[in-house]
C-alpha atoms as a PDB file:
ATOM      1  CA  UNK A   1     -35.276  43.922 -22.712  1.00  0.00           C
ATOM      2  CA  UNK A   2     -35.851  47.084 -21.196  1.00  0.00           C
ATOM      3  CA  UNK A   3     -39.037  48.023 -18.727  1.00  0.00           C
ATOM      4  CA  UNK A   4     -40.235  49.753 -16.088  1.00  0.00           C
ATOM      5  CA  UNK A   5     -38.658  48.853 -12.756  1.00  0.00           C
ATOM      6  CA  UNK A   6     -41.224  47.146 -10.489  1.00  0.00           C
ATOM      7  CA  UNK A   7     -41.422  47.532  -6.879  1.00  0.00           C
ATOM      8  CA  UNK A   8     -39.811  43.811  -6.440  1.00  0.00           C
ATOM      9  CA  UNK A   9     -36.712  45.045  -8.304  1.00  0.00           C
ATOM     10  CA  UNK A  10     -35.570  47.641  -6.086  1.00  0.00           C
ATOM     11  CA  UNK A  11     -33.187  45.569  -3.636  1.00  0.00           C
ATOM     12  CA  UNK A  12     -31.542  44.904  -7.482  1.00  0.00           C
ATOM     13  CA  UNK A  13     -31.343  47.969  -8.390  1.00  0.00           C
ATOM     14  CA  UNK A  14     -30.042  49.280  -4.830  1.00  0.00           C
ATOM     15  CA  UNK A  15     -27.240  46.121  -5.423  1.00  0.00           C
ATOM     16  CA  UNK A  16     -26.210  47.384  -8.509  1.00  0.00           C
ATOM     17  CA  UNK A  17     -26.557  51.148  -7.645  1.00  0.00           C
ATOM     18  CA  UNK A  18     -23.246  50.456  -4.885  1.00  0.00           C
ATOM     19  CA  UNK A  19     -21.551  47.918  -6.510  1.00  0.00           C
ATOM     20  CA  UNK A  20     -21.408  50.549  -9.978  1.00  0.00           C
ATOM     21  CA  UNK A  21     -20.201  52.902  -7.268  1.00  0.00           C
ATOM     22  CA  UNK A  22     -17.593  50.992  -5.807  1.00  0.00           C
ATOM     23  CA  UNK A  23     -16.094  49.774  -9.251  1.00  0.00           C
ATOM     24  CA  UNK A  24     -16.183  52.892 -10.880  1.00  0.00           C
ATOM     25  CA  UNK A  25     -15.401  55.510  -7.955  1.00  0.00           C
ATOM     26  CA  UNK A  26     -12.967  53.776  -5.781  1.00  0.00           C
ATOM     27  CA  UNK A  27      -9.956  56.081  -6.967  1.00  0.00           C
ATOM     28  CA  UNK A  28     -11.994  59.178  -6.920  1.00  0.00           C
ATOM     29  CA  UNK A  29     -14.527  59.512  -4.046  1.00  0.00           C
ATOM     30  CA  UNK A  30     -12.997  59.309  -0.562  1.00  0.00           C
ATOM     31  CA  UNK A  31     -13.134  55.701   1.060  1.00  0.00           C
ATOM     32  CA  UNK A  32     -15.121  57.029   3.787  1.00  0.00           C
ATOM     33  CA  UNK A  33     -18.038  57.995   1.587  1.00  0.00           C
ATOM     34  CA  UNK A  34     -18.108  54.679  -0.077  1.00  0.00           C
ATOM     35  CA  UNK A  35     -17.977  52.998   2.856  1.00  0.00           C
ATOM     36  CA  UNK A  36     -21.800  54.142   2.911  1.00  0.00           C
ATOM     37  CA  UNK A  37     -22.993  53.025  -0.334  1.00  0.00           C
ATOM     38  CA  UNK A  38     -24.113  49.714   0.823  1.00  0.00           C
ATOM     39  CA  UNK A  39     -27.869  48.084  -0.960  1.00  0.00           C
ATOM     40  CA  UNK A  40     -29.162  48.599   2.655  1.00  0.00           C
ATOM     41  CA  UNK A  41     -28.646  51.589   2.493  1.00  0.00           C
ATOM     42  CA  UNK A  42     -29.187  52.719  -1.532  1.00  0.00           C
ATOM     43  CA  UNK A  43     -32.470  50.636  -0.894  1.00  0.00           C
ATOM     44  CA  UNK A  44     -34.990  53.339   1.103  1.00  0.00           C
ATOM     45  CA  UNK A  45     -33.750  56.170  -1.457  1.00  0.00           C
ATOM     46  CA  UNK A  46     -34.585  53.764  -3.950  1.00  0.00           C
ATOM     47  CA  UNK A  47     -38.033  53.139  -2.936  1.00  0.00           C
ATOM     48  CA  UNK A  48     -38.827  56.926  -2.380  1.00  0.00           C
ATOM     49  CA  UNK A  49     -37.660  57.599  -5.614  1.00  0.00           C
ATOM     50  CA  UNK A  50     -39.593  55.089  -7.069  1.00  0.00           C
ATOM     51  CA  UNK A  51     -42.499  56.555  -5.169  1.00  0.00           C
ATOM     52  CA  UNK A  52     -41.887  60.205  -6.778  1.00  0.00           C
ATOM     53  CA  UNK A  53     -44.561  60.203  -9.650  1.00  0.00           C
ATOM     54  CA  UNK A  54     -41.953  62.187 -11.499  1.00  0.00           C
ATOM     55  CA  UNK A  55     -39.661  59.648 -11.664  1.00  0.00           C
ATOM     56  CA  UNK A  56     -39.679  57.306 -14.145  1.00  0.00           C
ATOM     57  CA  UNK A  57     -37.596  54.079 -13.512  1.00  0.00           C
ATOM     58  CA  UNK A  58     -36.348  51.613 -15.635  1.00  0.00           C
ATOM     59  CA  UNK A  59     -34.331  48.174 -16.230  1.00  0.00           C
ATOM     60  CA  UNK A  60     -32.730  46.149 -18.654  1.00  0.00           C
ATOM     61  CA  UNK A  61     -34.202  42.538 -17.555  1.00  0.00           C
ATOM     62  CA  UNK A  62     -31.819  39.358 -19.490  1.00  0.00           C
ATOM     63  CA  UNK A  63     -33.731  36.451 -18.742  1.00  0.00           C
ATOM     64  CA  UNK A  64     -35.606  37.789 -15.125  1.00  0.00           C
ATOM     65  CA  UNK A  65     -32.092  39.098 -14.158  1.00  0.00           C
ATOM     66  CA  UNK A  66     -31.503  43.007 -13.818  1.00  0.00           C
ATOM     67  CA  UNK A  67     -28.635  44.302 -15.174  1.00  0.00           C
ATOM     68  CA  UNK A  68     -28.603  47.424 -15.257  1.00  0.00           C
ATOM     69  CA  UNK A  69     -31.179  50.477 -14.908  1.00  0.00           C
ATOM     70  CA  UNK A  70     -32.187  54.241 -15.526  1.00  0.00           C
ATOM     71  CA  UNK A  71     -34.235  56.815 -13.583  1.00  0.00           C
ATOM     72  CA  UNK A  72     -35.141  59.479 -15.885  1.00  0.00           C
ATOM     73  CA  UNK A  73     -37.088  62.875 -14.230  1.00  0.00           C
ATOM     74  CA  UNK A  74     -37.580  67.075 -14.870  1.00  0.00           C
ATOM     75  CA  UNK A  75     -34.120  68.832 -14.680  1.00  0.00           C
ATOM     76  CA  UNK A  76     -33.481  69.310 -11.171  1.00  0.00           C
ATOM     77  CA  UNK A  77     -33.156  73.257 -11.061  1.00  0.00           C
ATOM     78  CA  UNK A  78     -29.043  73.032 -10.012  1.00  0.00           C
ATOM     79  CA  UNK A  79     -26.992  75.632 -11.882  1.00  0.00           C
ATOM     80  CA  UNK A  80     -29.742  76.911 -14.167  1.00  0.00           C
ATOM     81  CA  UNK A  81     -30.705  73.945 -15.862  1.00  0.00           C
ATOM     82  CA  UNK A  82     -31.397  74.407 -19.725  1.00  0.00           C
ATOM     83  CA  UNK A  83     -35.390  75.354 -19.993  1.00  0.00           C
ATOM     84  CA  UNK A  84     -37.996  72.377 -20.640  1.00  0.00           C
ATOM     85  CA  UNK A  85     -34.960  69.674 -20.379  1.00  0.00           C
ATOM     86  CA  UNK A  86     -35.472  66.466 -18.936  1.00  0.00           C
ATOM     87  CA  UNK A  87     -32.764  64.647 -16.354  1.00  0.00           C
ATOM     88  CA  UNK A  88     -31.146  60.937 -16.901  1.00  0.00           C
ATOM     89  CA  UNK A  89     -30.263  61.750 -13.063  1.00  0.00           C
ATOM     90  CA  UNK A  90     -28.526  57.599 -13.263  1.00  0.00           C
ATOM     91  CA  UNK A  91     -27.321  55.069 -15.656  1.00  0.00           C
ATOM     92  CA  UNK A  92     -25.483  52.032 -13.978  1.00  0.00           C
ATOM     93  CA  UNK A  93     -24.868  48.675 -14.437  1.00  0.00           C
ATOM     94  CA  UNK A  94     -23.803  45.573 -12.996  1.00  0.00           C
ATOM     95  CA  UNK A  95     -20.269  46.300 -13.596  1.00  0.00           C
ATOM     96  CA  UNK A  96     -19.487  42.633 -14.528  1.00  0.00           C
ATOM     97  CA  UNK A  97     -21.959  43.404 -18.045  1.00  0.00           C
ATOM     98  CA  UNK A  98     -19.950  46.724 -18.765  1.00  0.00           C
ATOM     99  CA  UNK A  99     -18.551  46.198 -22.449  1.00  0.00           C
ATOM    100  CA  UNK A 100     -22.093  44.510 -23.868  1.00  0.00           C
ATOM    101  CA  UNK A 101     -23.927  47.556 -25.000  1.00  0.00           C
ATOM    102  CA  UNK A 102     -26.351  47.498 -22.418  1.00  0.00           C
ATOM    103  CA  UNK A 103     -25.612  50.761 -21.157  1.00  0.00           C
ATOM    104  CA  UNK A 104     -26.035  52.360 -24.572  1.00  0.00           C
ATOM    105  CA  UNK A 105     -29.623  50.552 -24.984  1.00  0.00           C
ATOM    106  CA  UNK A 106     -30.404  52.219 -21.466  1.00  0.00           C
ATOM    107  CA  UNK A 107     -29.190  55.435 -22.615  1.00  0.00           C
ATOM    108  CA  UNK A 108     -31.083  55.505 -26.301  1.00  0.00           C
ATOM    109  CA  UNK A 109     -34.420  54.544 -24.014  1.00  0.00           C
ATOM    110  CA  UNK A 110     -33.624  56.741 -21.699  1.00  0.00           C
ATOM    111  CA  UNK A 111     -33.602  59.975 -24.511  1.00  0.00           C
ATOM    112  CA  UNK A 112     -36.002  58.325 -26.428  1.00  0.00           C
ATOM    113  CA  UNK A 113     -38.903  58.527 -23.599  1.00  0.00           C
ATOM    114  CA  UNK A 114     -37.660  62.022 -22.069  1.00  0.00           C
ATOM    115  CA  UNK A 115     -38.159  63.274 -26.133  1.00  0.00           C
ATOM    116  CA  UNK A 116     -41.013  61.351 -26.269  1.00  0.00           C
ATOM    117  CA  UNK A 117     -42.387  63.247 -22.746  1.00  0.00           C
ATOM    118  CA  UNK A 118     -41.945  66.593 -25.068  1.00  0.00           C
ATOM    119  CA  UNK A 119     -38.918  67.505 -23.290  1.00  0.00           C
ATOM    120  CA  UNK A 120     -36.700  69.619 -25.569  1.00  0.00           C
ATOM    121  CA  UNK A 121     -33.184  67.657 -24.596  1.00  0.00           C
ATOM    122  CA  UNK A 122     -31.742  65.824 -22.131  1.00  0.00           C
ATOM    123  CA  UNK A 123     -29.091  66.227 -19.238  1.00  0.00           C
ATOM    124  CA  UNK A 124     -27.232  64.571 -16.876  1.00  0.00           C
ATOM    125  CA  UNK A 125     -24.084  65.137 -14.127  1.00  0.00           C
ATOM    126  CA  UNK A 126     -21.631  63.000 -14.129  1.00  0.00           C
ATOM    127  CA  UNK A 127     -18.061  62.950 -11.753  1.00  0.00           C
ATOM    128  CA  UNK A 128     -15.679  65.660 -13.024  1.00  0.00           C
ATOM    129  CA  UNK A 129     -13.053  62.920 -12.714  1.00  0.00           C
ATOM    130  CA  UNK A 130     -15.264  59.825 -14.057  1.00  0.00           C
ATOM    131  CA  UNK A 131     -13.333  60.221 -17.450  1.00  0.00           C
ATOM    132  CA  UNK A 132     -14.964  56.300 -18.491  1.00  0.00           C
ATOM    133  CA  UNK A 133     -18.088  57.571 -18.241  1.00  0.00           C
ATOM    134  CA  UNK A 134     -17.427  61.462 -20.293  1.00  0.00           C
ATOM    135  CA  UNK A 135     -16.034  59.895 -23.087  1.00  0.00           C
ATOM    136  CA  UNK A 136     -19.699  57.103 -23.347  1.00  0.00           C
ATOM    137  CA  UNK A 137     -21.417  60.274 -23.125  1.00  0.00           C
ATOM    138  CA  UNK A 138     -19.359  62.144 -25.009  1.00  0.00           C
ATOM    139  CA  UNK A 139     -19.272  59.453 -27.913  1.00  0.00           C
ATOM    140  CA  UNK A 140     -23.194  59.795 -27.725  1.00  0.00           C
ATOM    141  CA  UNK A 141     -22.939  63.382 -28.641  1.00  0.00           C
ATOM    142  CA  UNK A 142     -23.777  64.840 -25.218  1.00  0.00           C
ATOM    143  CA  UNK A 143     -21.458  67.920 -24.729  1.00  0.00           C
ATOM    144  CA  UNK A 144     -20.408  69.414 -21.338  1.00  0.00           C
ATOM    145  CA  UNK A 145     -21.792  72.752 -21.330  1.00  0.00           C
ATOM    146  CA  UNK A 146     -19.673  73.980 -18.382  1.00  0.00           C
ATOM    147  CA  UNK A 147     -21.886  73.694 -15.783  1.00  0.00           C
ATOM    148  CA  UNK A 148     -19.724  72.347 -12.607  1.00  0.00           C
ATOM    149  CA  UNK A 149     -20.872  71.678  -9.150  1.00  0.00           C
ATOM    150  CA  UNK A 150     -19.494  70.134  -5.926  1.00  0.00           C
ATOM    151  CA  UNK A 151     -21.771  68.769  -2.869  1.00  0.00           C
ATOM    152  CA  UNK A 152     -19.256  67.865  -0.327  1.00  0.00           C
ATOM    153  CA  UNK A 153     -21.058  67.454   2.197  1.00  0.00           C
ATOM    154  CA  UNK A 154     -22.614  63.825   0.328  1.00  0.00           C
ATOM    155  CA  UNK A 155     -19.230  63.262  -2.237  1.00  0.00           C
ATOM    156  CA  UNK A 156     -16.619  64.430  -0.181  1.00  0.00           C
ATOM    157  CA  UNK A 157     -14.376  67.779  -0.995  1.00  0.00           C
ATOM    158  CA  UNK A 158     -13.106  68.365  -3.894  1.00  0.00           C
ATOM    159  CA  UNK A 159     -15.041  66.256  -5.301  1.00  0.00           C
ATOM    160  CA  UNK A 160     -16.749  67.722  -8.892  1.00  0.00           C
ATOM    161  CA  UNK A 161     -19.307  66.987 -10.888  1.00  0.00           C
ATOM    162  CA  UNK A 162     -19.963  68.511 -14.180  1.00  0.00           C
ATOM    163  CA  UNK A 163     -23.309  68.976 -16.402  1.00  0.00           C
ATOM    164  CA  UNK A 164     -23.557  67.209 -20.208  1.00  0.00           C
ATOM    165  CA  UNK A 165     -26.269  68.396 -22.380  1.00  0.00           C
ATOM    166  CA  UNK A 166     -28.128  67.524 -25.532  1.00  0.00           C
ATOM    167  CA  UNK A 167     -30.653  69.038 -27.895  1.00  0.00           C
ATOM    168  CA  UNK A 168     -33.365  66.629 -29.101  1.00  0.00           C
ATOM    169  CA  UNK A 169     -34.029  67.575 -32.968  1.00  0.00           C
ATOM    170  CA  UNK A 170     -37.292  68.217 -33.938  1.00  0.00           C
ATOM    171  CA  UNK A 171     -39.496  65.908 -35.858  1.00  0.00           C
END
């Protein structure tokens, strides 16, 4: 089932926040920048994030086990954001689930509350190079609207990321 993350779910969510990054990255983000996605480390962001009343975090629980998890939030105002859309800033999983639909149940919640919030669509960044994840996006009719952006001073150079958008339709 899917709910909000609780405070006693963040070292999970900090776990499965590196070890998404190390499966899915390894061939595209420098070593040396992995190296420093550990749960230690993921773990403080995670907690001030979860702090942020404008962040909205949230799991899939199987059983009392986390799988996988969201943080929805207001468009972060990089590269002119699309007016009144809302941000699914992440979407990982424990990368031994991948395959089991979980990620597009996170995703449908994920819309589903930011259109629920009154936002008028939803965006997201993904890795230029992260071609698994474009094509799940992609296949959920999110479109990249050619927004592109590099920060490599935390990703490493040339190192891209690119913006996917999508209209909510009005009731």
């Amino acid at each position: 089932m899917i709910r909000p993350a609780r405070v006693r779910d963040l070292p999970r969510i900090a776990e499965i926040h590196a070890q998404a990054w190390h499966s899915a990255y390894a061939d595209i983000i420098p070593h040396n920048v992995l190296a420093q996605i550990t749960p230690q480390a993921r773990l403080p962001v995670w907690q001030s994030w979860f702090a942020e009343a404008s962040f909205t975090v949230a799991v899939y629980d199987e059983d009392g086990e986390v799988l996988g998890f969201t943080l929805i939030c207001p468009a972060r105002d990089v590269a002119s954001p699309p007016p009144g859309y809302g941000e699914l800033s992440h979407l990982y999983l424990d990368p031994q689930i991948i395959g089991r639909g979980i990620g597009n149940r996170l995703f449908e919640a994920a819309a589903s509350q930011l259109q629920a919030e009154g936002y008028a669509g939803m965006l997201l960044w993904t890795l230029e190079k992260n071609t698994r994840a474009r094509k799940f996006y992609e296949a959920r009719n999110m479109a990249h609207d050619g927004a592109r952006q590099d920060e490599p001073d935390w990703l490493g150079p040339d190192i891209y990321e690119v913006r996917y958008v999508m209209q909510f339709s009005r009731p």
